[in-house]
C-alpha atoms as a PDB file:
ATOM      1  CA  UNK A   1     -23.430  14.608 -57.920  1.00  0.00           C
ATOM      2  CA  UNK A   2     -25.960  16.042 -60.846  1.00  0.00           C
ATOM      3  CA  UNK A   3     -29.020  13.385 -60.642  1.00  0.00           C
ATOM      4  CA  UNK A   4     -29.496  15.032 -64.355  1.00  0.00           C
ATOM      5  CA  UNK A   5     -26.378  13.874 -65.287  1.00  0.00           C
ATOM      6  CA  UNK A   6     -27.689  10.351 -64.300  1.00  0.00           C
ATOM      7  CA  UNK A   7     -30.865  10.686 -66.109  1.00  0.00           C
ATOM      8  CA  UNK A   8     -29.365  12.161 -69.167  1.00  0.00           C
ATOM      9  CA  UNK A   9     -27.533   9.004 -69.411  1.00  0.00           C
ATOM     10  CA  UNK A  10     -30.075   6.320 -68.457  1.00  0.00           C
ATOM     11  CA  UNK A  11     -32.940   8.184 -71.219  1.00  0.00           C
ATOM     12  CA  UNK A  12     -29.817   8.414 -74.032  1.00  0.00           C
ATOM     13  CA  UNK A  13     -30.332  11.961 -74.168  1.00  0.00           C
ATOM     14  CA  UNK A  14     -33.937  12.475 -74.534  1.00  0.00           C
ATOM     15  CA  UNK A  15     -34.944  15.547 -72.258  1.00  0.00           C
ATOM     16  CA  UNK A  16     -38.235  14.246 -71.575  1.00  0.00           C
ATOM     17  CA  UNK A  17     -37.461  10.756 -70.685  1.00  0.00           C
ATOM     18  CA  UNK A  18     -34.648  12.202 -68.464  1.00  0.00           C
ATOM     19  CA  UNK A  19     -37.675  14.690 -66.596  1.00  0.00           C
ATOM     20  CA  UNK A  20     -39.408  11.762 -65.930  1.00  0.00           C
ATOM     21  CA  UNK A  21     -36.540  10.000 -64.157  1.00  0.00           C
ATOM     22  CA  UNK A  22     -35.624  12.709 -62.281  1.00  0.00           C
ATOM     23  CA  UNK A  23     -39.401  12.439 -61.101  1.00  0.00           C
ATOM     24  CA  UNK A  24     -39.867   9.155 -60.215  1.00  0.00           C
ATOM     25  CA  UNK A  25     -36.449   9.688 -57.666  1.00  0.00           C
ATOM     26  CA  UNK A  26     -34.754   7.707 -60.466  1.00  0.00           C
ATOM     27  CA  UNK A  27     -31.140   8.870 -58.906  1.00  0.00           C
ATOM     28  CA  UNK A  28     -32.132   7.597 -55.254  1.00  0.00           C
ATOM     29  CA  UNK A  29     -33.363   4.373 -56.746  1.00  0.00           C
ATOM     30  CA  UNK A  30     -29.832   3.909 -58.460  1.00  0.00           C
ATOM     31  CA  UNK A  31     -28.265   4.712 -55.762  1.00  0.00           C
ATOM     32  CA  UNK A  32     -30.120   2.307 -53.529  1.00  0.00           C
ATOM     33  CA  UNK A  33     -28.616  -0.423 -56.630  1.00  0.00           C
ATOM     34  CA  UNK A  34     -25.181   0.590 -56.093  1.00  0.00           C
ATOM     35  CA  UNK A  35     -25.325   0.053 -51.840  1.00  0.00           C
ATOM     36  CA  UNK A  36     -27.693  -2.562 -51.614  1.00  0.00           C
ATOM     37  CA  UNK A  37     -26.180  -5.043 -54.372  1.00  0.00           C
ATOM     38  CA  UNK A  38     -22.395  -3.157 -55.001  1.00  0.00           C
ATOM     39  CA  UNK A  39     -21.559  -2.725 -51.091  1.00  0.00           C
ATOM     40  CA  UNK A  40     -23.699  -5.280 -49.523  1.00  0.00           C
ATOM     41  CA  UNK A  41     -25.033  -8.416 -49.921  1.00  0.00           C
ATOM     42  CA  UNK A  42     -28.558  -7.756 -50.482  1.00  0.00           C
ATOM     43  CA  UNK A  43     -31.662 -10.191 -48.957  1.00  0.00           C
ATOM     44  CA  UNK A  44     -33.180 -12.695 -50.495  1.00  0.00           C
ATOM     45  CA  UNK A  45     -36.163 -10.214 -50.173  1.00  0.00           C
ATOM     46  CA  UNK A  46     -34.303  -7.528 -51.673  1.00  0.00           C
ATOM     47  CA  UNK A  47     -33.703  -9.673 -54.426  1.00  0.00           C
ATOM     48  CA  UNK A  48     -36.966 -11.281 -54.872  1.00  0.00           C
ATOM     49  CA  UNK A  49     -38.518  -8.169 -55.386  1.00  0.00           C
ATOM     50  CA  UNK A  50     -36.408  -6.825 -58.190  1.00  0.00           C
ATOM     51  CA  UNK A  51     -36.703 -10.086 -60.018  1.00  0.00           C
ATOM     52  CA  UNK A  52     -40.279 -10.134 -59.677  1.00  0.00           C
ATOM     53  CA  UNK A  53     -40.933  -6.834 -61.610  1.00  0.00           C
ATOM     54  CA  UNK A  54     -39.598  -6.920 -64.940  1.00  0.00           C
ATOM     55  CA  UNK A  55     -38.783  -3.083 -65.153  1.00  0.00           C
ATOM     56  CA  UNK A  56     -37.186  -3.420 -61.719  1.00  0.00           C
ATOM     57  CA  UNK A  57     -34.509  -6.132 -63.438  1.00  0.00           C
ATOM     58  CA  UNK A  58     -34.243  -3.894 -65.988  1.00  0.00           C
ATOM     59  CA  UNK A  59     -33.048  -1.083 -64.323  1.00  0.00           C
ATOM     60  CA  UNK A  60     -30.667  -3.299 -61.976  1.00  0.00           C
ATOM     61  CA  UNK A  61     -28.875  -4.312 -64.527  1.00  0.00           C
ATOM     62  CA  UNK A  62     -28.212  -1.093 -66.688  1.00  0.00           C
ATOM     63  CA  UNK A  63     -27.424   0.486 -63.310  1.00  0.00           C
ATOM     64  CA  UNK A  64     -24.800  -2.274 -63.446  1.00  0.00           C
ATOM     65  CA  UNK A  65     -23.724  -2.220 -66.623  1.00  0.00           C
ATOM     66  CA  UNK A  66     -23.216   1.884 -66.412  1.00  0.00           C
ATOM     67  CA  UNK A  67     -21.303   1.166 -62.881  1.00  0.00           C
ATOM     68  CA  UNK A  68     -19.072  -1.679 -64.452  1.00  0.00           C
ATOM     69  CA  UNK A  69     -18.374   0.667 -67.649  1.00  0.00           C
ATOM     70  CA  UNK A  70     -17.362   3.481 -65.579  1.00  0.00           C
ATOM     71  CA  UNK A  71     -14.620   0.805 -63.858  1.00  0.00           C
ATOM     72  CA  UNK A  72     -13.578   0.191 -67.189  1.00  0.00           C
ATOM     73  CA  UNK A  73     -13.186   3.992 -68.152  1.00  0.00           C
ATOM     74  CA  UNK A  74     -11.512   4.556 -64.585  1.00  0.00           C
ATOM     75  CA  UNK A  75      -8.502   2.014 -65.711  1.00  0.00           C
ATOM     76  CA  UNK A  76      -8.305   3.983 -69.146  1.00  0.00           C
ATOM     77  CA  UNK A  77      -7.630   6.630 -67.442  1.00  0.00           C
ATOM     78  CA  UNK A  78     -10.716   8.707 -68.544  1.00  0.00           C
ATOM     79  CA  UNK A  79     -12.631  10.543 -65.144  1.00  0.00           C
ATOM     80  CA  UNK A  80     -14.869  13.293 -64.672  1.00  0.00           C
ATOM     81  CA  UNK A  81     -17.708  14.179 -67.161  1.00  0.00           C
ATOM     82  CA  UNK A  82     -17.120  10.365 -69.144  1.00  0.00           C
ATOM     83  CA  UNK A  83     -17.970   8.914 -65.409  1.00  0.00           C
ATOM     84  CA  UNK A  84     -22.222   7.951 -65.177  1.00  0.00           C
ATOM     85  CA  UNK A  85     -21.476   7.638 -61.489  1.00  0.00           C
ATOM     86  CA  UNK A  86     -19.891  11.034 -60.714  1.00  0.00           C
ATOM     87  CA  UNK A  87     -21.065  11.013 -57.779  1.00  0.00           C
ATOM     88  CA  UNK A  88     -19.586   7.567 -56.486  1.00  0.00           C
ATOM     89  CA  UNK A  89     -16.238   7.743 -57.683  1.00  0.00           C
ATOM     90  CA  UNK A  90     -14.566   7.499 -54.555  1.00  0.00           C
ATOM     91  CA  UNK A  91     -16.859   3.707 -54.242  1.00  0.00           C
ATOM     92  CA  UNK A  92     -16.226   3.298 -57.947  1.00  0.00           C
ATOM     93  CA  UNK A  93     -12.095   3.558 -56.891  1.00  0.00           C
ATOM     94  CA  UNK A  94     -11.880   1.514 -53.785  1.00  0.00           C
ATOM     95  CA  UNK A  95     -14.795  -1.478 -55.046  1.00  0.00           C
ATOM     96  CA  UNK A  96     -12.837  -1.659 -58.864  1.00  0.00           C
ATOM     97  CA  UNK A  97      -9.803  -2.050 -57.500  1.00  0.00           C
ATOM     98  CA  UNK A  98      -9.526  -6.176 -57.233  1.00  0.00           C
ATOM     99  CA  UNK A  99     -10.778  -6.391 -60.995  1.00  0.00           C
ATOM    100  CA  UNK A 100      -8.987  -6.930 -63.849  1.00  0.00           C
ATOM    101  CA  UNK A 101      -9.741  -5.654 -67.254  1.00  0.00           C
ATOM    102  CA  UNK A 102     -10.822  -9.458 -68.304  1.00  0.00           C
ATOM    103  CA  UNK A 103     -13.005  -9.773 -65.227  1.00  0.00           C
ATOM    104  CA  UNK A 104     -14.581  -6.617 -65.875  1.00  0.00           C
ATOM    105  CA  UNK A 105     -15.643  -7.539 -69.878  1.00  0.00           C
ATOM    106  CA  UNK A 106     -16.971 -10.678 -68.387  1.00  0.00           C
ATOM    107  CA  UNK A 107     -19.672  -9.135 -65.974  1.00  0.00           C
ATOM    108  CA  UNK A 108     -19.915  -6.527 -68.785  1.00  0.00           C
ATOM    109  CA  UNK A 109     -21.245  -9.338 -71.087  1.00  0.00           C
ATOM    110  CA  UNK A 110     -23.057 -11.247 -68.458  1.00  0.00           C
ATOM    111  CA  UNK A 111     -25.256  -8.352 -67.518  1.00  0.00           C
ATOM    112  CA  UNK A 112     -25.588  -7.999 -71.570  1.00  0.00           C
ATOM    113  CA  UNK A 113     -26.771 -11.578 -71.642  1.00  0.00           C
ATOM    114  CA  UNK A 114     -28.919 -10.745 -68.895  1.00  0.00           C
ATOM    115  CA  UNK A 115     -30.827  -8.003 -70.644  1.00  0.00           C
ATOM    116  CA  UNK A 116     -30.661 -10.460 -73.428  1.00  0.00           C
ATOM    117  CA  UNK A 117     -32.671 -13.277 -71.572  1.00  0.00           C
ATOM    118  CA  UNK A 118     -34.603 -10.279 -70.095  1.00  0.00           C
ATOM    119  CA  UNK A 119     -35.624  -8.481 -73.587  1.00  0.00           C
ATOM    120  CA  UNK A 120     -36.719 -12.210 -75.026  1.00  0.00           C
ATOM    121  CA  UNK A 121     -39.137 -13.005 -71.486  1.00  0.00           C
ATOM    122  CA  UNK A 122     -36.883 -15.753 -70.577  1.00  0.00           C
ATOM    123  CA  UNK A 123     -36.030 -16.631 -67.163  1.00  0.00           C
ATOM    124  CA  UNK A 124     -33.012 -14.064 -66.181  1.00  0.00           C
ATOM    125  CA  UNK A 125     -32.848 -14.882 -62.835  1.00  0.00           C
ATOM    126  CA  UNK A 126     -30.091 -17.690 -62.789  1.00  0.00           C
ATOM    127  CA  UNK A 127     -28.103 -15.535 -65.001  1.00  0.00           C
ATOM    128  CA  UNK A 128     -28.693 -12.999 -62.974  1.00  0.00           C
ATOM    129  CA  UNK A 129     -27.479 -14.977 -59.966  1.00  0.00           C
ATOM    130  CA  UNK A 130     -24.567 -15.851 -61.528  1.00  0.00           C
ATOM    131  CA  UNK A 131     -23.671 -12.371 -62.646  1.00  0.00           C
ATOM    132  CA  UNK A 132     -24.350 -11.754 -58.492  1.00  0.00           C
ATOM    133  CA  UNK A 133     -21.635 -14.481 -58.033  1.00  0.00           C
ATOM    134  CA  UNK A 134     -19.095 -13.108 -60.340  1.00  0.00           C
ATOM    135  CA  UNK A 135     -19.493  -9.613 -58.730  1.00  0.00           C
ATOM    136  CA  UNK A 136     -19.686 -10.555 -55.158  1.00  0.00           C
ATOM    137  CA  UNK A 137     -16.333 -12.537 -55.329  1.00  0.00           C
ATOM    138  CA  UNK A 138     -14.140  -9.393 -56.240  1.00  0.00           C
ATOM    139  CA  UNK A 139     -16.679  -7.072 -54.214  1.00  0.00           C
ATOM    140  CA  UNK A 140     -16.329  -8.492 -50.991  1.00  0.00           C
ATOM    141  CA  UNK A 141     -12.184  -8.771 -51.312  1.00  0.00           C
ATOM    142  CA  UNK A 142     -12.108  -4.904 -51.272  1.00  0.00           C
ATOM    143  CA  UNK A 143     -14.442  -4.289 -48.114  1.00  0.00           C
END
């Protein structure tokens, strides 16, 4: 429920970076990630204008990454301060449930790929779709 806690993860520690994320509403921004792609299917607007900006995309998909890594930690039995999405664990609970451990590494190295394609200015929007796909299929058994 900290949005420092959040920050302190997303700048790997560094005070400074973390200050600034905490400034630019960094916490409601991952937030808005988490309901508008986790617990809803998000427009094609929606979607067209996180693709578009580069550091948008970015930020999509480590929000991802973070909330699929905290699924992971959640079936190793590990909670509380190890959790980036303290604050969501009751959405981390119900939405991980229909995942298996094999599904999760799979999204966990498709959004890796993703920064991948991302980090080298290639196109990362059809893996990015097809992350989407992988996602929504297990995400909308659990609603």
């Amino acid at each position: 429920e900290d949005p420092s806690h959040f920050s302190a993860y997303f700048a790997g520690g560094c005070v400074g970076q973390a200050q600034q994320f905490l400034a630019k509403d960094f916490f409601d921004l991952k937030n808005q990630v988490i309901d508008h792609i986790l617990l809803g299917r998000p427009s094609d607007a929606y979607l067209k204008e996180l693709l578009g900006d580069k550091d948008k995309t970015r930020v999509v998909l480590e929000v991802l990454l973070s909330w699929f890594r905290d699924l992971v930690y959640l079936r190793a039995g590990l909670a509380g301060e190890d959790l980036t999405h303290q604050d969501r664990v009751s959405d981390l609970n119900r939405l991980g449930k229909p995942y298996d451990l094999a599904q999760l590494y799979e999204i966990i190295v498709g959004i890796g790929q993703a920064l991948k394609y991302l980090d080298e200015n290639l196109n990362v929007k059809i893996v990015f779709y097809l992350l989407m796909e992988k996602i929504w299929v297990n995400t909308y058994k659990s609603v």
